[in-house]
C-alpha atoms as a PDB file:
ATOM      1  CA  UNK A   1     102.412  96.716  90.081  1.00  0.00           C
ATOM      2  CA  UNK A   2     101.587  99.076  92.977  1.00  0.00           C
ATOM      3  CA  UNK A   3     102.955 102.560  92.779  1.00  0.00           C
ATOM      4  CA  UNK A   4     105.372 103.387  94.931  1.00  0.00           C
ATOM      5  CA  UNK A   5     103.895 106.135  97.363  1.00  0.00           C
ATOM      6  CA  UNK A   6     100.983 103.751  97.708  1.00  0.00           C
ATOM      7  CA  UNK A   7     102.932 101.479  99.035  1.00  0.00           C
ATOM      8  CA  UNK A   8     104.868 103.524 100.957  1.00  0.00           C
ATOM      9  CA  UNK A   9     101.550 104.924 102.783  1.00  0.00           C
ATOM     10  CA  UNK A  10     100.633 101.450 103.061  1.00  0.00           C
ATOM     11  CA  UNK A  11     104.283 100.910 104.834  1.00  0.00           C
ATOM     12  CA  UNK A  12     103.640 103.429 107.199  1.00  0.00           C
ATOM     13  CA  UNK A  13     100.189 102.625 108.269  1.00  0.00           C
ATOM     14  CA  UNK A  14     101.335  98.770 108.872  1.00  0.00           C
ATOM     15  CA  UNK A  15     104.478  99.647 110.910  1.00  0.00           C
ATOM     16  CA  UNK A  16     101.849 102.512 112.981  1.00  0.00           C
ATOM     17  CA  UNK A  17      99.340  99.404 113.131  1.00  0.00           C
ATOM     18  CA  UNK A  18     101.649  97.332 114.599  1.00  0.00           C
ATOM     19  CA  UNK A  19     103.001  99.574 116.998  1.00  0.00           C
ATOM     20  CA  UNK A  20      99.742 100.562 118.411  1.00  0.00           C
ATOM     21  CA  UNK A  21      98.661  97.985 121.747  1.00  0.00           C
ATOM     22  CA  UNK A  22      96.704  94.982 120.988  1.00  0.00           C
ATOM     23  CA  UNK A  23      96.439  91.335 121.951  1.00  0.00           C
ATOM     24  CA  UNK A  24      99.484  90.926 119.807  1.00  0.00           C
ATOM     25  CA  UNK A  25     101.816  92.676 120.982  1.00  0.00           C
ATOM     26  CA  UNK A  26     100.762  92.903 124.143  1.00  0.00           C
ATOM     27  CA  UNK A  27     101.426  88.938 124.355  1.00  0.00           C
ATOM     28  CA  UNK A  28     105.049  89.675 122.817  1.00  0.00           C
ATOM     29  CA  UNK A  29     105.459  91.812 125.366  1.00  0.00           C
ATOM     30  CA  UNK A  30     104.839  90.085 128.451  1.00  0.00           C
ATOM     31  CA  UNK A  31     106.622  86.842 126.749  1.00  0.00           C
ATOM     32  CA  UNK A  32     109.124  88.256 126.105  1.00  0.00           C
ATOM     33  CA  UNK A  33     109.853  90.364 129.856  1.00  0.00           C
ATOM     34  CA  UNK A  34     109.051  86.491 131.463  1.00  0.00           C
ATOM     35  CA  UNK A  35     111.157  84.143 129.197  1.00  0.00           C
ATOM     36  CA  UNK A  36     113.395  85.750 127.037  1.00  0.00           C
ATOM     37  CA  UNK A  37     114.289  87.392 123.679  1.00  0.00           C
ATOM     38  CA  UNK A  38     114.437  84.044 122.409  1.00  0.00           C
ATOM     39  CA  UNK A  39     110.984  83.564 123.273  1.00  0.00           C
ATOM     40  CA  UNK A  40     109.353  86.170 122.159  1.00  0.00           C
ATOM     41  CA  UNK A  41     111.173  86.244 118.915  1.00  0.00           C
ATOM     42  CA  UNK A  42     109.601  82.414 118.259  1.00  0.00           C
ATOM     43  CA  UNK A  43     106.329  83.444 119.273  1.00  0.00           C
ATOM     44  CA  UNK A  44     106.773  86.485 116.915  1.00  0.00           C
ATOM     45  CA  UNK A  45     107.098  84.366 113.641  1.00  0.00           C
ATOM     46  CA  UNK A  46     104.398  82.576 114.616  1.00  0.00           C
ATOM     47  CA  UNK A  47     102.441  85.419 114.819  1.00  0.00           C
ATOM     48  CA  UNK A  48     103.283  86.475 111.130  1.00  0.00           C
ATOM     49  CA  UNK A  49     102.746  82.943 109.898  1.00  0.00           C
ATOM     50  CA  UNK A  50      99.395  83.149 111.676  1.00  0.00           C
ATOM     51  CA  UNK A  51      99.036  86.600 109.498  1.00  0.00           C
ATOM     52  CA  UNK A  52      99.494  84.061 106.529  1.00  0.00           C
ATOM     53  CA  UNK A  53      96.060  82.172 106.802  1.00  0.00           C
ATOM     54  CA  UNK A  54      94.696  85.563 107.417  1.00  0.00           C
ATOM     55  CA  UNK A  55      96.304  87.030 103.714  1.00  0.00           C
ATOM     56  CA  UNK A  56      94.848  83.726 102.317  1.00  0.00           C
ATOM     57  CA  UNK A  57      91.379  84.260 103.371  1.00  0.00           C
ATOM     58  CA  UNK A  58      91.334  87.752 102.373  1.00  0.00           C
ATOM     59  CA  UNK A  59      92.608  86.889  98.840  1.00  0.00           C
ATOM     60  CA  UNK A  60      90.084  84.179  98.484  1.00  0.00           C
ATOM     61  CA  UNK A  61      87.405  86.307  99.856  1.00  0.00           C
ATOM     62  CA  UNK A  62      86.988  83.476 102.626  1.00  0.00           C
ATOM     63  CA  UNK A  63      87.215  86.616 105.424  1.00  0.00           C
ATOM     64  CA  UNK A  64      83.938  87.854 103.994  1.00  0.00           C
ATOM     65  CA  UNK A  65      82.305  84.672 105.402  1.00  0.00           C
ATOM     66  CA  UNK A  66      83.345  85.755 109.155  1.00  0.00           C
ATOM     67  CA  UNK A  67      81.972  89.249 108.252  1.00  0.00           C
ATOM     68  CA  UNK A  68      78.543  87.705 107.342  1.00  0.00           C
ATOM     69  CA  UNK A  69      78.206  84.861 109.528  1.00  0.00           C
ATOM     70  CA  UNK A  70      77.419  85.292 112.692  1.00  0.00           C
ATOM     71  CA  UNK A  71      78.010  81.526 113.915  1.00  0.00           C
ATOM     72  CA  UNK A  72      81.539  81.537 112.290  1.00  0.00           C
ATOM     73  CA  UNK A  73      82.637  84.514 113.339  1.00  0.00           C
ATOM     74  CA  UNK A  74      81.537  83.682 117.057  1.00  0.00           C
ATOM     75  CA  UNK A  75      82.928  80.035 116.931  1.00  0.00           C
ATOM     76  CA  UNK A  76      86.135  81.256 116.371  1.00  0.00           C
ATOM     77  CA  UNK A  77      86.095  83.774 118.713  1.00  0.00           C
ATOM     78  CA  UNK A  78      85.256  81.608 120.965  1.00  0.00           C
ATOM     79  CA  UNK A  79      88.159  79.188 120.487  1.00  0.00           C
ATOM     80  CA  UNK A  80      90.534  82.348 119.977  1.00  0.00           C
ATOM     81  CA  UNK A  81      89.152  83.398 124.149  1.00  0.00           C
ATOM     82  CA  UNK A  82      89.218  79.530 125.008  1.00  0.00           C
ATOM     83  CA  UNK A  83      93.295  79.567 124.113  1.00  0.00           C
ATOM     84  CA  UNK A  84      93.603  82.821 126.070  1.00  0.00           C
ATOM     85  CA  UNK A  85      92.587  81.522 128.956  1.00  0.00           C
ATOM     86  CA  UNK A  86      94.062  78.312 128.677  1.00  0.00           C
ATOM     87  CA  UNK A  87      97.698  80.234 128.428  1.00  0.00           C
ATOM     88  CA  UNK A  88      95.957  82.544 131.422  1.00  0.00           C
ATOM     89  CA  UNK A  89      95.462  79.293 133.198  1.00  0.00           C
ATOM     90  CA  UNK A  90      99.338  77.885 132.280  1.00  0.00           C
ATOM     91  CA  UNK A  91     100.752  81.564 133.304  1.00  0.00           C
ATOM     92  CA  UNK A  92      99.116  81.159 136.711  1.00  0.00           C
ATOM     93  CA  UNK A  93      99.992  77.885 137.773  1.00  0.00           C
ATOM     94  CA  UNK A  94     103.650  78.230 136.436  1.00  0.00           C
ATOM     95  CA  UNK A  95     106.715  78.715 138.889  1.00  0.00           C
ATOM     96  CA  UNK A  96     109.758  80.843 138.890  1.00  0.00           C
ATOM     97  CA  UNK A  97     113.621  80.014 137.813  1.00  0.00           C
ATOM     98  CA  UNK A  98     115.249  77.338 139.760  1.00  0.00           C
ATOM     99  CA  UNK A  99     118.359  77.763 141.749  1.00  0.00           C
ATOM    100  CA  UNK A 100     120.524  76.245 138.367  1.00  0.00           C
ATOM    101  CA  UNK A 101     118.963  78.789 136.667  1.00  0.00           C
ATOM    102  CA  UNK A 102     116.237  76.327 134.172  1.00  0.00           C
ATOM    103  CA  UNK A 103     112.574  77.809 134.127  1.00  0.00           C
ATOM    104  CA  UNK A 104     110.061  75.222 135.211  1.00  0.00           C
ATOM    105  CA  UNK A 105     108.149  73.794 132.349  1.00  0.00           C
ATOM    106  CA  UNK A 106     110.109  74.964 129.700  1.00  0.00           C
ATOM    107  CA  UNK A 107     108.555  75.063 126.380  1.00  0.00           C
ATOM    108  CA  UNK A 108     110.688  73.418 123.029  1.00  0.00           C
ATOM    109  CA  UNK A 109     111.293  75.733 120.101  1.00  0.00           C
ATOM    110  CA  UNK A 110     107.973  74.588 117.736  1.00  0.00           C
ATOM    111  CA  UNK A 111     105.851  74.856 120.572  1.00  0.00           C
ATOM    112  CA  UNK A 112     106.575  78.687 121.280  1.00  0.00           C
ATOM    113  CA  UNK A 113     106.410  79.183 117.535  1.00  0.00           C
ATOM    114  CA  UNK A 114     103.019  77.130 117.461  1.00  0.00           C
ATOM    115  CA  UNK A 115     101.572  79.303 120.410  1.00  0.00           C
ATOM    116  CA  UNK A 116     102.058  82.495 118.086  1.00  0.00           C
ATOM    117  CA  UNK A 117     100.152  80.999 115.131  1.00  0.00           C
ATOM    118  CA  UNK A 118      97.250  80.010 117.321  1.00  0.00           C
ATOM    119  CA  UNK A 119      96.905  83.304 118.808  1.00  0.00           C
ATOM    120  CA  UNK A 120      96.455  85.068 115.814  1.00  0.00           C
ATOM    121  CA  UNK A 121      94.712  82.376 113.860  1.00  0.00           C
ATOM    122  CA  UNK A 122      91.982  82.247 115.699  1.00  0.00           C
ATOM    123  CA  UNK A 123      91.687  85.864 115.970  1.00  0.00           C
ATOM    124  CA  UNK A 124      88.834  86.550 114.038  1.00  0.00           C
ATOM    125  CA  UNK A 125      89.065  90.517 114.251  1.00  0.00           C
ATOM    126  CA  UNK A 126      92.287  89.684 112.386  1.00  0.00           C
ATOM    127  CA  UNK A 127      90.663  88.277 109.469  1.00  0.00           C
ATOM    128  CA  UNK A 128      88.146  91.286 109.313  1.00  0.00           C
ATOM    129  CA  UNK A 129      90.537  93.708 109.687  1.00  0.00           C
ATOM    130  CA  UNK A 130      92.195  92.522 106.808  1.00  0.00           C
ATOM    131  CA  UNK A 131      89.067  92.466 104.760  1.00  0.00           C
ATOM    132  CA  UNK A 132      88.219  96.018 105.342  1.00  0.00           C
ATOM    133  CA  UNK A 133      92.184  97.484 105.090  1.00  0.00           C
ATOM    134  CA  UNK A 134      93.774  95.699 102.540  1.00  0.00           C
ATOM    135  CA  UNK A 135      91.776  96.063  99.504  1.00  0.00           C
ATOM    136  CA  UNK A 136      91.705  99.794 100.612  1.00  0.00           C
ATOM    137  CA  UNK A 137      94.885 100.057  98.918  1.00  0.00           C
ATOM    138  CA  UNK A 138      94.370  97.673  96.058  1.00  0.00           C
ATOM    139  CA  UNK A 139      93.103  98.713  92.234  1.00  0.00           C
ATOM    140  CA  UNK A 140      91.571  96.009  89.584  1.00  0.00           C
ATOM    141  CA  UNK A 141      93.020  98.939  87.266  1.00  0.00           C
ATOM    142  CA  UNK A 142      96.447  97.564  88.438  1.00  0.00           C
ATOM    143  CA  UNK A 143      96.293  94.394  87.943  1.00  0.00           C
ATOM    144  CA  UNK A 144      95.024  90.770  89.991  1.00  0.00           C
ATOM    145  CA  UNK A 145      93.016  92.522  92.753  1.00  0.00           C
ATOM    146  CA  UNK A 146      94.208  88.605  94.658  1.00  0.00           C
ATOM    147  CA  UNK A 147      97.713  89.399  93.673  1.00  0.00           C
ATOM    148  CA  UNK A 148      97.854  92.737  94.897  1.00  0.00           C
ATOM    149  CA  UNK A 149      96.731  91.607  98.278  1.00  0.00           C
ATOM    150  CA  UNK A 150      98.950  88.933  98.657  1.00  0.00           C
ATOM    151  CA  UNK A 151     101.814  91.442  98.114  1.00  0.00           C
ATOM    152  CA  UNK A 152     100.072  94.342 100.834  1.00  0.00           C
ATOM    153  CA  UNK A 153      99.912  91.487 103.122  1.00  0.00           C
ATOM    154  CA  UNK A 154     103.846  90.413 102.617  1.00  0.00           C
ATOM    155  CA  UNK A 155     104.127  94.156 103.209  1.00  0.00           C
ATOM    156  CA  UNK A 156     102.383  94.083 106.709  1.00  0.00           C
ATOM    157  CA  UNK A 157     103.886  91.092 107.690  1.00  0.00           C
ATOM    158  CA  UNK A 158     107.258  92.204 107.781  1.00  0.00           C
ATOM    159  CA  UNK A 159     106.374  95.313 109.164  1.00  0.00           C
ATOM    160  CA  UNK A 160     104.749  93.709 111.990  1.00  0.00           C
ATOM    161  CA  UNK A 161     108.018  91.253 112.564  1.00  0.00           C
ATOM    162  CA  UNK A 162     110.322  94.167 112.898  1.00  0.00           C
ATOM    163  CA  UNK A 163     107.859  95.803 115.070  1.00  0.00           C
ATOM    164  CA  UNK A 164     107.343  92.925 117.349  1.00  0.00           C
ATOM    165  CA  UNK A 165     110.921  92.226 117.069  1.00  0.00           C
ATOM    166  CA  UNK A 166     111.861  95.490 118.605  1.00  0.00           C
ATOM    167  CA  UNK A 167     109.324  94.873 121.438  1.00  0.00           C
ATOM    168  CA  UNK A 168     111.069  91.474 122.034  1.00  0.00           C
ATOM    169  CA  UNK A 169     114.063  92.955 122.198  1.00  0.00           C
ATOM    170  CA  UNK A 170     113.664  95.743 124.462  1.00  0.00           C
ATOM    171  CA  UNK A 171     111.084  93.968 126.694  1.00  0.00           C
ATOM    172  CA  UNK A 172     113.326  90.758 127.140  1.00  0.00           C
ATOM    173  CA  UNK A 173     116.215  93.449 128.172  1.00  0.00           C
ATOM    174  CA  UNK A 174     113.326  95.359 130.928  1.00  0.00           C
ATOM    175  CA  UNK A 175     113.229  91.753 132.370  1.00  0.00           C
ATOM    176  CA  UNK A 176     116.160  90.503 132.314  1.00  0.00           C
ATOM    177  CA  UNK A 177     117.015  91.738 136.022  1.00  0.00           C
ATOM    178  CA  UNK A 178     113.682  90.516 136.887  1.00  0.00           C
ATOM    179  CA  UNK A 179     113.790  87.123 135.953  1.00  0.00           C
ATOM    180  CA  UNK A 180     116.962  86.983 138.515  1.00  0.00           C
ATOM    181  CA  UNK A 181     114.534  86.715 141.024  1.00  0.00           C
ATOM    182  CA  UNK A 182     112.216  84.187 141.705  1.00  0.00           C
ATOM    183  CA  UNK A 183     109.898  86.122 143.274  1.00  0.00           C
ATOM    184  CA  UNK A 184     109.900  88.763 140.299  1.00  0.00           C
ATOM    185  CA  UNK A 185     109.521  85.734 138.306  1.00  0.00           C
ATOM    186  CA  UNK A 186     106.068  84.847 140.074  1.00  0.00           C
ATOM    187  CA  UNK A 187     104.624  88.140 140.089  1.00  0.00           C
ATOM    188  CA  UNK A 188     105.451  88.353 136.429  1.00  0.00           C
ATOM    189  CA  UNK A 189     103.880  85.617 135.690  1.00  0.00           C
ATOM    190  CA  UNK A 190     100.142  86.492 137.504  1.00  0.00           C
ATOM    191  CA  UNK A 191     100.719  90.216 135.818  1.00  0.00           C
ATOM    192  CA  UNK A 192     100.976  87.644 132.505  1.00  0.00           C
ATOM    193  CA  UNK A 193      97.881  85.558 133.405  1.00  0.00           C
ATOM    194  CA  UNK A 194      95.810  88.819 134.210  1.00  0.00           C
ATOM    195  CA  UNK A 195      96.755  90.122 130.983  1.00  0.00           C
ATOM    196  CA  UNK A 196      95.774  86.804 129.292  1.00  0.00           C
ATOM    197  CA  UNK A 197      91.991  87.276 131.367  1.00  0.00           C
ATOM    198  CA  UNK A 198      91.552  90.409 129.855  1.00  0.00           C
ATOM    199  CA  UNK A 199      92.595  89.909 126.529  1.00  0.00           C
ATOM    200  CA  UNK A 200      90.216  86.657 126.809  1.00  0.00           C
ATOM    201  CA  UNK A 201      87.344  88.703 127.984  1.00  0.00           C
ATOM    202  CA  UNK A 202      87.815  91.357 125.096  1.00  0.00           C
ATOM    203  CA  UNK A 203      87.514  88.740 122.488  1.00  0.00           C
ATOM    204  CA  UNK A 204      84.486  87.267 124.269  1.00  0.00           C
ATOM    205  CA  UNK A 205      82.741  90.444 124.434  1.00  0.00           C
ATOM    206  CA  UNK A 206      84.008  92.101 120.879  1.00  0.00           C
ATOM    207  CA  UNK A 207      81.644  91.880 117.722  1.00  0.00           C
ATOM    208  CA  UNK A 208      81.499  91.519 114.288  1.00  0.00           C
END
């Protein structure tokens, strides 16, 4: 349905997407360094479910509601910064490893995974991202403009979960001699809250 060097430009402007910082990966990143590859891994495939709703609303043509409302597009932002500073607020109050070697408040498997889908779901720069870069590389003369999307969007999403993948990985492995030490542990996780402020501010502030 979509020629191949289309899709193969589309290939390599998801994986260069995905590489390039944002709230994201960012939050992969600093999971990942504090709990683990484990952890960042789960909160990875939540991420790219999250990118599911996101390929929905685009195919529906739901994401051109956030473009044109201003009171949806700012509700949701507002409840994508809320979460952000609710994990801001978890990051600073947590502790380090204890002596057996068990993280204090330890999170189950669904939870982690459930963390990455609200973090991108209620990213609304997400949704109009999608909007204005999938159908850039769709053609009615093709076939199902719908259909077409829904297969870009499979595209990105498993360019973005090797990409965040690899940044689990390697991150996880920077902190691995860091989460030896409780103290490293504690400082790691107020660099994580800061990072959580920030990226909570940037959604507050950013616009349609």
């Amino acid at each position: 349905m979509i020629p191949f060097d289309v899709l193969l430009l589309f290939t390599t402007a998801s994986v260069a997407l995905a590489i390039a910082p944002g709230p994201d990966n960012i939050f992969v990143l600093a999971q990942s360094a504090l709990h683990g590859r484990k952890t960042g891994l789960l909160i990875t495939l939540g991420l790219c479910t999250g990118l599911l709703v996101h390929i929905g609303a685009v195919a529906l043509g739901v994401a051109a509601i956030l473009q044109k409302s201003a009171l949806a597009f700012n509700v949701l932002k507002m409840v994508g910064a809320g979460y952000l500073l609710y994990l801001a607020w978890q990051a600073f109050r947590a502790g380090g490893i204890e002596p057996d070697g068990r993280e204090n408040g330890p999170m189950g498997n669904w939870a982690l995974y459930a963390r990455g889908i609200v973090m991108n779901v209620t990213n609304p720069k997400v949704a109009i991202f999608f909007l204005a870069f999938l159908p850039q590389f769709a053609d009615p003369a093709r076939g199902p403009v719908p259909l077409q999307i829904v297969l870009l969007g499979a595209v990105f999403m498993v360019s973005a979960l090797v990409v965040f993948g690899c940044i689990a990985w390697a991150a996880s492995r920077i902190g691995a001699w860091l989460r030896r030490s409780q103290r490293a542990q504690l400082a790691m996780n107020r660099i994580a809250g800061s990072v959580f402020l920030l990226l909570a501010g940037r959604l507050a502030l950013s616009r349609q």
